[in-house]
C-alpha atoms as a PDB file:
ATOM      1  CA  UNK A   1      10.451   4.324 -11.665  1.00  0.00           C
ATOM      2  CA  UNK A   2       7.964   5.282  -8.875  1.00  0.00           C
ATOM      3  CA  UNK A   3       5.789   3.011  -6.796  1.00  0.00           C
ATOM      4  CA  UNK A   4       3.100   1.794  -7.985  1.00  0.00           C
ATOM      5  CA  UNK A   5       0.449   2.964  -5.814  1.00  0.00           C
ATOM      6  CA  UNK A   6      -2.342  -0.133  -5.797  1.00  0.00           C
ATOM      7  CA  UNK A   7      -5.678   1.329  -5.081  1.00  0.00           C
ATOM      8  CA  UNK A   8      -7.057  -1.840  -3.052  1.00  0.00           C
ATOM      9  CA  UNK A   9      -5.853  -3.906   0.092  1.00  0.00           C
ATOM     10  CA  UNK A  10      -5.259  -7.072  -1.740  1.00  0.00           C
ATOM     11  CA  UNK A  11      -6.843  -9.366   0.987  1.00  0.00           C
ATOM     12  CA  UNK A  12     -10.209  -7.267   1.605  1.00  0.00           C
ATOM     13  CA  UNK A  13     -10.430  -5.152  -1.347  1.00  0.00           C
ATOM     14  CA  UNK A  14     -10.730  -1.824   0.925  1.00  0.00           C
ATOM     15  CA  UNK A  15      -9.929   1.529  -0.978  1.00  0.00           C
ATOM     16  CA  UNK A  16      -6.532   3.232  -0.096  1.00  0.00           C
ATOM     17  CA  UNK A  17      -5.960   6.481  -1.881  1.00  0.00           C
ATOM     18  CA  UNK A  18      -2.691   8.150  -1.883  1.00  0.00           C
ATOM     19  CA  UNK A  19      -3.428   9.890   1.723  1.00  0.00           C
ATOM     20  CA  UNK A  20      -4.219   5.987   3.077  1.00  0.00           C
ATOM     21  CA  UNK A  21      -1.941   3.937   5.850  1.00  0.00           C
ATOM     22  CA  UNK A  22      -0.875   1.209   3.733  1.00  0.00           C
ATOM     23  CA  UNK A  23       2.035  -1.563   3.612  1.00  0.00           C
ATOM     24  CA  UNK A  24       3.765  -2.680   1.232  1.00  0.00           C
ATOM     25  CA  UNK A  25       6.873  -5.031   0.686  1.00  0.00           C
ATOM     26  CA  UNK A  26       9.318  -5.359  -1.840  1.00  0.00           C
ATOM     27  CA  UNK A  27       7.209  -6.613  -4.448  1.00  0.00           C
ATOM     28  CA  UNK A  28       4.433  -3.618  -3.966  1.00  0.00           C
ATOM     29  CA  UNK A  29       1.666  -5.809  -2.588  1.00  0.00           C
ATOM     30  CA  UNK A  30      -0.371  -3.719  -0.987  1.00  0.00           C
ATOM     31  CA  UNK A  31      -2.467  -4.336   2.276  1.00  0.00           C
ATOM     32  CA  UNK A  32      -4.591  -1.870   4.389  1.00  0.00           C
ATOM     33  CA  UNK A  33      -3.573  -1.520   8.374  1.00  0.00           C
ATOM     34  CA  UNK A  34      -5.810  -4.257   9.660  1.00  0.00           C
ATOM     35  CA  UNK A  35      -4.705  -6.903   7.238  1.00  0.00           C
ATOM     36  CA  UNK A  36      -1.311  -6.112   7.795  1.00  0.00           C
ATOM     37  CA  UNK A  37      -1.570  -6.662  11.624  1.00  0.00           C
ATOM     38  CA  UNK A  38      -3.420  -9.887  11.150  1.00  0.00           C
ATOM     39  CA  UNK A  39      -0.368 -10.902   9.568  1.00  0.00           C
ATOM     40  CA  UNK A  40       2.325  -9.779  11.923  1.00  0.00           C
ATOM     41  CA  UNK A  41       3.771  -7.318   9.022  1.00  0.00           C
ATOM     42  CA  UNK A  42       4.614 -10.555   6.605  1.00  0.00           C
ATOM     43  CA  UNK A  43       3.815 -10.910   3.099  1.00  0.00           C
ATOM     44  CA  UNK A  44       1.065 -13.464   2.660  1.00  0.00           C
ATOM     45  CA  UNK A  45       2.253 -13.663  -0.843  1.00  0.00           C
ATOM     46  CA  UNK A  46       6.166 -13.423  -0.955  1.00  0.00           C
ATOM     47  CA  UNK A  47       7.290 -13.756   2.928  1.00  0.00           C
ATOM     48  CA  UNK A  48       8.759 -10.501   2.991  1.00  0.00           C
ATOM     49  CA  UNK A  49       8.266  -7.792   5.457  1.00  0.00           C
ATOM     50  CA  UNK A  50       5.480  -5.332   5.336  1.00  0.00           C
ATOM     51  CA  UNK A  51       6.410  -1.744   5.389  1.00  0.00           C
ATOM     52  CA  UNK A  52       4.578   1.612   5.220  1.00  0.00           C
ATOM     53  CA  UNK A  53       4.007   2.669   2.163  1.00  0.00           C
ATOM     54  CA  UNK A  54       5.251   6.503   1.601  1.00  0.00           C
ATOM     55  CA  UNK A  55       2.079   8.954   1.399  1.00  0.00           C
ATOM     56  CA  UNK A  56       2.098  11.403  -1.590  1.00  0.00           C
ATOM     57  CA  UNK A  57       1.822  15.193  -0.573  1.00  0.00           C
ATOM     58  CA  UNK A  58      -1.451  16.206  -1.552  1.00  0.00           C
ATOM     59  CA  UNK A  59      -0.659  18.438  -4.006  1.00  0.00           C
ATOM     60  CA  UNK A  60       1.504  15.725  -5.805  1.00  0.00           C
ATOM     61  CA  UNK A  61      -1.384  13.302  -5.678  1.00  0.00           C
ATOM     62  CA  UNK A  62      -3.959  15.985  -7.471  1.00  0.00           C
ATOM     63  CA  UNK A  63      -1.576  16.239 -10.195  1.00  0.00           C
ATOM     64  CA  UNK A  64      -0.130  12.719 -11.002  1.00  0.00           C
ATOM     65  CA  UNK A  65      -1.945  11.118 -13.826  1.00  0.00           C
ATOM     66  CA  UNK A  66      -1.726   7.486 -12.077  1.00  0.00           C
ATOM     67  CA  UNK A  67      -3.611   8.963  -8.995  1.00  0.00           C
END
C-alpha cells in the first residue's frame, strides 16, 4: 500500500500536489513547510516526528489515478 498523498496542509489548508515540500509522520498527516517549522518537525496531532514526504516523479504523478 502506497502513501496516501493528502492534497492539503492540514493546519492552513494550502494545496500540495505531488511535486510539493511536504511532511508527513507516521500516521500520513500532512503539513506544508511553514507549518511544519512552526512546529519544530512534531506532529500536532500524534507527537511524532515530521518527515519529508517522498515526491512522485512527474511522469508517475500524470498517470496515477489518486493524483
Amino acid at each position: 500500500m502506497g502513501l496516501a498523498m493528502k492534497k492539503d496542509c492540514q493546519i492552513c489548508g494550502h494545496t500540495l500536489d505531488a511535486q510539493s515540500e511536504a511532511y508527513i509522520c507516521v500516521h500520513e498527516c500532512t503539513f506544508c513547510k511553514n507549518c511544519t517549522e512552526e512546529r519544530g518537525h512534531i506532529c500536532p496531532n500524534c507527537s511524532g516526528e515530521l518527515v519529508r514526504r517522498p515526491r512522485t516523479p512527474l511522469t508517475a504523478a500524470a498517470a496515477c489515478p489518486l493524483g
